[in-house]
PDB file of N, CA and C in Angstrom:
ATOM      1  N   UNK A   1     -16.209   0.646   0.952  1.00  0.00           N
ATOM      2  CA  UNK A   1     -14.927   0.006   0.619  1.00  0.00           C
ATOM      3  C   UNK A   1     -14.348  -0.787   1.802  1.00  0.00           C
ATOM      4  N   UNK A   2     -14.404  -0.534   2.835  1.00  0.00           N
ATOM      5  CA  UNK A   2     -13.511  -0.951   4.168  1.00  0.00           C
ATOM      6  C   UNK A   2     -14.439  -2.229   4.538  1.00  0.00           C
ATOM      7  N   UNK A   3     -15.893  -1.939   4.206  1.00  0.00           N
ATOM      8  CA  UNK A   3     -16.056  -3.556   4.659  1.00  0.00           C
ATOM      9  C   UNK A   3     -16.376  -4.510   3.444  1.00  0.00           C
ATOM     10  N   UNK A   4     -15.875  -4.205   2.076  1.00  0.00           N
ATOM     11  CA  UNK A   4     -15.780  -4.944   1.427  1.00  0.00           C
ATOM     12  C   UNK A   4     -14.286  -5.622   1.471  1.00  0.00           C
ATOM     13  N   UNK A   5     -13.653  -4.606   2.321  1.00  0.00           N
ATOM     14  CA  UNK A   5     -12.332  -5.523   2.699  1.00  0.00           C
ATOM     15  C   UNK A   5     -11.931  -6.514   3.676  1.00  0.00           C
ATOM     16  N   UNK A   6     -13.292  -6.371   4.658  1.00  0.00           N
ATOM     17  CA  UNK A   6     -13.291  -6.794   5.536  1.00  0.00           C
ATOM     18  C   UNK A   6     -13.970  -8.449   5.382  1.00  0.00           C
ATOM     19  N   UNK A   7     -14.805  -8.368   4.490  1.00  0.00           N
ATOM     20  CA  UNK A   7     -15.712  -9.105   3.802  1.00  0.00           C
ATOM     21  C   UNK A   7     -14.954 -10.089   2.809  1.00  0.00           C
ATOM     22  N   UNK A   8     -14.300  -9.674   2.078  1.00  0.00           N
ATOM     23  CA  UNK A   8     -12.990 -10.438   1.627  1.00  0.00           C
ATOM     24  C   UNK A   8     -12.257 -11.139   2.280  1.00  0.00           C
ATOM     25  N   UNK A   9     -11.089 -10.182   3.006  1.00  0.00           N
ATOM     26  CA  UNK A   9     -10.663 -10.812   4.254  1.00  0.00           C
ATOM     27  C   UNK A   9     -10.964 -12.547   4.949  1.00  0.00           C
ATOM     28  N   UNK A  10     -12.162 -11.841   5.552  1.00  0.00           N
ATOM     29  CA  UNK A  10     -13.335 -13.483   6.012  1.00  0.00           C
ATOM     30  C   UNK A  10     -13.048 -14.452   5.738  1.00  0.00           C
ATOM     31  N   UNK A  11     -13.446 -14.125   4.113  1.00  0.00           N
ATOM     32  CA  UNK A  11     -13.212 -15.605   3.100  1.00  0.00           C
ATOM     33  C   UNK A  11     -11.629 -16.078   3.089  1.00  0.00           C
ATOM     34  N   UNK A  12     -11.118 -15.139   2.531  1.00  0.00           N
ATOM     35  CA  UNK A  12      -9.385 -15.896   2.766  1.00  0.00           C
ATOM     36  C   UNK A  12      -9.000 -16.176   4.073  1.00  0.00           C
ATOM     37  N   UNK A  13      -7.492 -16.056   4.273  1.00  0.00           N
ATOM     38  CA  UNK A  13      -7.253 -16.118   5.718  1.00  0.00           C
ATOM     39  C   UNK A  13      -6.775 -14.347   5.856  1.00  0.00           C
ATOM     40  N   UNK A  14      -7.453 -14.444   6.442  1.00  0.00           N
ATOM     41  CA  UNK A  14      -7.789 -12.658   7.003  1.00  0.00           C
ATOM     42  C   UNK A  14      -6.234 -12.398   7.714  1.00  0.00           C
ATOM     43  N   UNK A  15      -5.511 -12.725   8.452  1.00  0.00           N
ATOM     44  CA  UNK A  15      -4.181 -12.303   8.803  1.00  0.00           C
ATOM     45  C   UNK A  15      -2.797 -12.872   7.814  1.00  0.00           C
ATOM     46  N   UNK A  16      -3.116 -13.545   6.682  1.00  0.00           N
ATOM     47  CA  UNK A  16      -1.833 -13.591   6.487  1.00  0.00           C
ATOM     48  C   UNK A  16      -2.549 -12.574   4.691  1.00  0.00           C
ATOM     49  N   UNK A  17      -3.789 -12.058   4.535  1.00  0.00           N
ATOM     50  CA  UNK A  17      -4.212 -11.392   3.943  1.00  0.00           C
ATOM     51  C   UNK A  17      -3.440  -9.541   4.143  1.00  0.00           C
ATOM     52  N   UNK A  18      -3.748  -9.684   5.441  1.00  0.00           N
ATOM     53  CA  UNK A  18      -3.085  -8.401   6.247  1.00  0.00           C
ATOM     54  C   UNK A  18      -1.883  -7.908   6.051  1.00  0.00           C
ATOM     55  N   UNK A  19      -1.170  -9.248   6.157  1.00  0.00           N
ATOM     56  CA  UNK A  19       0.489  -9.133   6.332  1.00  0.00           C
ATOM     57  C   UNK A  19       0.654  -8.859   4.596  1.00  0.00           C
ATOM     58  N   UNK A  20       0.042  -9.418   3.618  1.00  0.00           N
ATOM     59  CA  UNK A  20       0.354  -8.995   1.963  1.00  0.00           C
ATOM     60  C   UNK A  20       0.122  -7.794   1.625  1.00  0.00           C
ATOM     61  N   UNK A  21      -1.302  -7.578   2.262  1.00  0.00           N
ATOM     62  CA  UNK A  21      -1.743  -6.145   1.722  1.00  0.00           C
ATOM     63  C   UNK A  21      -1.517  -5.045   2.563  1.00  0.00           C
ATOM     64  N   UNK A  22      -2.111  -4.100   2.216  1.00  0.00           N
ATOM     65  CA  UNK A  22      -1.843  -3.072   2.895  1.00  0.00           C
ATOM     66  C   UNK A  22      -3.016  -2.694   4.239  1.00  0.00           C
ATOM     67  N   UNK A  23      -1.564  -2.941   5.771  1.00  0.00           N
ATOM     68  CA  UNK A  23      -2.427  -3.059   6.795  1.00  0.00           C
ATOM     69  C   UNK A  23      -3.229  -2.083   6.801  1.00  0.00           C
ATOM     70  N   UNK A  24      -4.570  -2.287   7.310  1.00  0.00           N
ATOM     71  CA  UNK A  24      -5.990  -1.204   7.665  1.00  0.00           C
ATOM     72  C   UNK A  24      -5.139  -0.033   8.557  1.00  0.00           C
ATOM     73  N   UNK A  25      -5.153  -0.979   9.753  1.00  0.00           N
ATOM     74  CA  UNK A  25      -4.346   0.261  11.296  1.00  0.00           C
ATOM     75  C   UNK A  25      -2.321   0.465  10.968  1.00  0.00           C
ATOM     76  N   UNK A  26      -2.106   1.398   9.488  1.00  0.00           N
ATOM     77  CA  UNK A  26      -1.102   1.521   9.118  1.00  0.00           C
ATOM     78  C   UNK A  26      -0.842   2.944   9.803  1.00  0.00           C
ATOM     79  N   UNK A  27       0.119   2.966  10.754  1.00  0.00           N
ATOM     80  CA  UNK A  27       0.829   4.295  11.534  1.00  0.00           C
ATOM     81  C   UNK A  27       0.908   5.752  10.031  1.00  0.00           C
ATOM     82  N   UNK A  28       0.842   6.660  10.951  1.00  0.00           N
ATOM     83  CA  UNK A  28       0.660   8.296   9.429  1.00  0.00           C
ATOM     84  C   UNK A  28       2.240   7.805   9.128  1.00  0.00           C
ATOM     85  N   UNK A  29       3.160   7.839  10.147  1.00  0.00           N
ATOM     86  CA  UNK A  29       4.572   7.984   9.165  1.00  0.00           C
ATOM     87  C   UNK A  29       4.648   7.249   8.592  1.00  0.00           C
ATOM     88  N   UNK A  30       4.362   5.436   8.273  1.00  0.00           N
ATOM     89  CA  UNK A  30       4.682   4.334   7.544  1.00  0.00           C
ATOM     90  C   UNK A  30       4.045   5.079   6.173  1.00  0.00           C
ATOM     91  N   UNK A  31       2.834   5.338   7.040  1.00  0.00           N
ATOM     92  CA  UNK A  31       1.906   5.604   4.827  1.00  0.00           C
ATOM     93  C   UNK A  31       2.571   6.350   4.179  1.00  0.00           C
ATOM     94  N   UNK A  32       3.005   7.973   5.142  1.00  0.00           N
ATOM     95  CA  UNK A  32       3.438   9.068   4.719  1.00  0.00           C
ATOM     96  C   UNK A  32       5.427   8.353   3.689  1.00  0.00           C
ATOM     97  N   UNK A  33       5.981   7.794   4.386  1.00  0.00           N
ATOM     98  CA  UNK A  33       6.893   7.031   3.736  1.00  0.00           C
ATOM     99  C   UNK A  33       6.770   6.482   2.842  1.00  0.00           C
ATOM    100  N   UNK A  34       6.139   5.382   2.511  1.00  0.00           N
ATOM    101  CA  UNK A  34       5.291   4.890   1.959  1.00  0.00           C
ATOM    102  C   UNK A  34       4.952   5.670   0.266  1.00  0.00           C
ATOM    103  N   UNK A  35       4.610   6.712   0.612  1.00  0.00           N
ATOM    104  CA  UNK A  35       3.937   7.948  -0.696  1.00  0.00           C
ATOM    105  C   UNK A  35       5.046   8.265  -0.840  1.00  0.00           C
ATOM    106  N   UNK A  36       5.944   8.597  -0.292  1.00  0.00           N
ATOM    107  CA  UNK A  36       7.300   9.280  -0.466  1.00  0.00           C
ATOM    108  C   UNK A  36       8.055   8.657  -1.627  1.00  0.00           C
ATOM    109  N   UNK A  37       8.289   7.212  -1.175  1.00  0.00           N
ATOM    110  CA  UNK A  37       8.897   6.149  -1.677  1.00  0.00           C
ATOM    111  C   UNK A  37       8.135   5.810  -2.812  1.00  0.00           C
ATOM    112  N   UNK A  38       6.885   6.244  -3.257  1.00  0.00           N
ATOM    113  CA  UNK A  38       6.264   5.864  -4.344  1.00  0.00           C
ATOM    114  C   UNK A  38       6.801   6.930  -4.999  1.00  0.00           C
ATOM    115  N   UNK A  39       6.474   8.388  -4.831  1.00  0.00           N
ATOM    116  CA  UNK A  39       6.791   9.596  -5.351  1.00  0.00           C
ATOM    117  C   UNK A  39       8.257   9.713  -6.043  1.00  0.00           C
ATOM    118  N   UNK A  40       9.269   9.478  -5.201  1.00  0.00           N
ATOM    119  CA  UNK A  40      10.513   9.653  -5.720  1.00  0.00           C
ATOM    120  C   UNK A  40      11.095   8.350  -6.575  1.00  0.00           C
ATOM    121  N   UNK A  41      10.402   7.192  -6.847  1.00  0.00           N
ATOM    122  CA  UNK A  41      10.392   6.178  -7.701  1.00  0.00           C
ATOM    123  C   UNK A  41       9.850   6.651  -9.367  1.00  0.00           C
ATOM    124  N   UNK A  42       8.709   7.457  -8.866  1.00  0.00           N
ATOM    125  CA  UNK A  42       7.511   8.251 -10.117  1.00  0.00           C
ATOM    126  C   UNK A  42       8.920   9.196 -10.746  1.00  0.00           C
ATOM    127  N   UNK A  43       9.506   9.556  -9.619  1.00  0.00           N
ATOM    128  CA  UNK A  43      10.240  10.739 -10.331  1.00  0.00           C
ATOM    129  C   UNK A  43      11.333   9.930 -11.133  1.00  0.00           C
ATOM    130  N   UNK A  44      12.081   9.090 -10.207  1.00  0.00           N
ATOM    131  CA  UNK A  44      13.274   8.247 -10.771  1.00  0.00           C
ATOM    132  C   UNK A  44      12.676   7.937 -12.381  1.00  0.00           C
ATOM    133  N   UNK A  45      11.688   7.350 -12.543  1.00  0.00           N
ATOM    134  CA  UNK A  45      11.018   7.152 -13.947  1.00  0.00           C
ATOM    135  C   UNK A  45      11.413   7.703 -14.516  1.00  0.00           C
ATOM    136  N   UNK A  46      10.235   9.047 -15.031  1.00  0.00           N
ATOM    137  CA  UNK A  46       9.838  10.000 -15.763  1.00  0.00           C
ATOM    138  C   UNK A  46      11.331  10.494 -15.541  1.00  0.00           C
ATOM    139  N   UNK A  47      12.842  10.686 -14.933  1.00  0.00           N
ATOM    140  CA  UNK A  47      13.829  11.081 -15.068  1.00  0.00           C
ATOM    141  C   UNK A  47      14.690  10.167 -16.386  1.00  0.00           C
ATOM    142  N   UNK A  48      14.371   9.219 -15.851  1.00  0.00           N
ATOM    143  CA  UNK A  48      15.023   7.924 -16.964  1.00  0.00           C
ATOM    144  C   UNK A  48      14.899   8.283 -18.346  1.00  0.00           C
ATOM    145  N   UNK A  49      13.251   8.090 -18.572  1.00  0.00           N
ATOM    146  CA  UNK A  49      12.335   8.636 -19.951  1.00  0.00           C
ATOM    147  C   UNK A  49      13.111   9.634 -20.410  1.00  0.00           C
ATOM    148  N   UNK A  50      13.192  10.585 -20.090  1.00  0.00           N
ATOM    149  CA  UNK A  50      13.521  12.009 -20.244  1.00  0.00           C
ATOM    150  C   UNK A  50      15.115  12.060 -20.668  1.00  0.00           C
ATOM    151  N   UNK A  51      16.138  11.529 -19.969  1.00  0.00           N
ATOM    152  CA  UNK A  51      17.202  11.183 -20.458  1.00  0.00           C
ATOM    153  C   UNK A  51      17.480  10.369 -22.024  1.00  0.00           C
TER     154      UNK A  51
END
């Protein structure tokens, strides 16, 4: 997977590719945030639904 991203990358422009997607060398707390902020969105949902 990582060097089919890398491989991709190549072809486009590989840094403003970076800056859209999700950086490779992403720090644990950004990701860990990151999941958080996905998680309590998942919940916000399925709270909505449920109401």
């Amino acid at each position: 997977n990582p060097r089919h991203l890398l491989d991709y990358d190549e072809e486009e422009d590989p840094e403003m590719e970076i800056e859209e997607e999700e950086p490779e060398e992403e720090p644990v707390e950004d990701r860990n945030h990151y999941l958080d902020t996905e998680t309590s969105l998942m919940h916000t949902l399925t709270h909505s639904l449920e109401t």
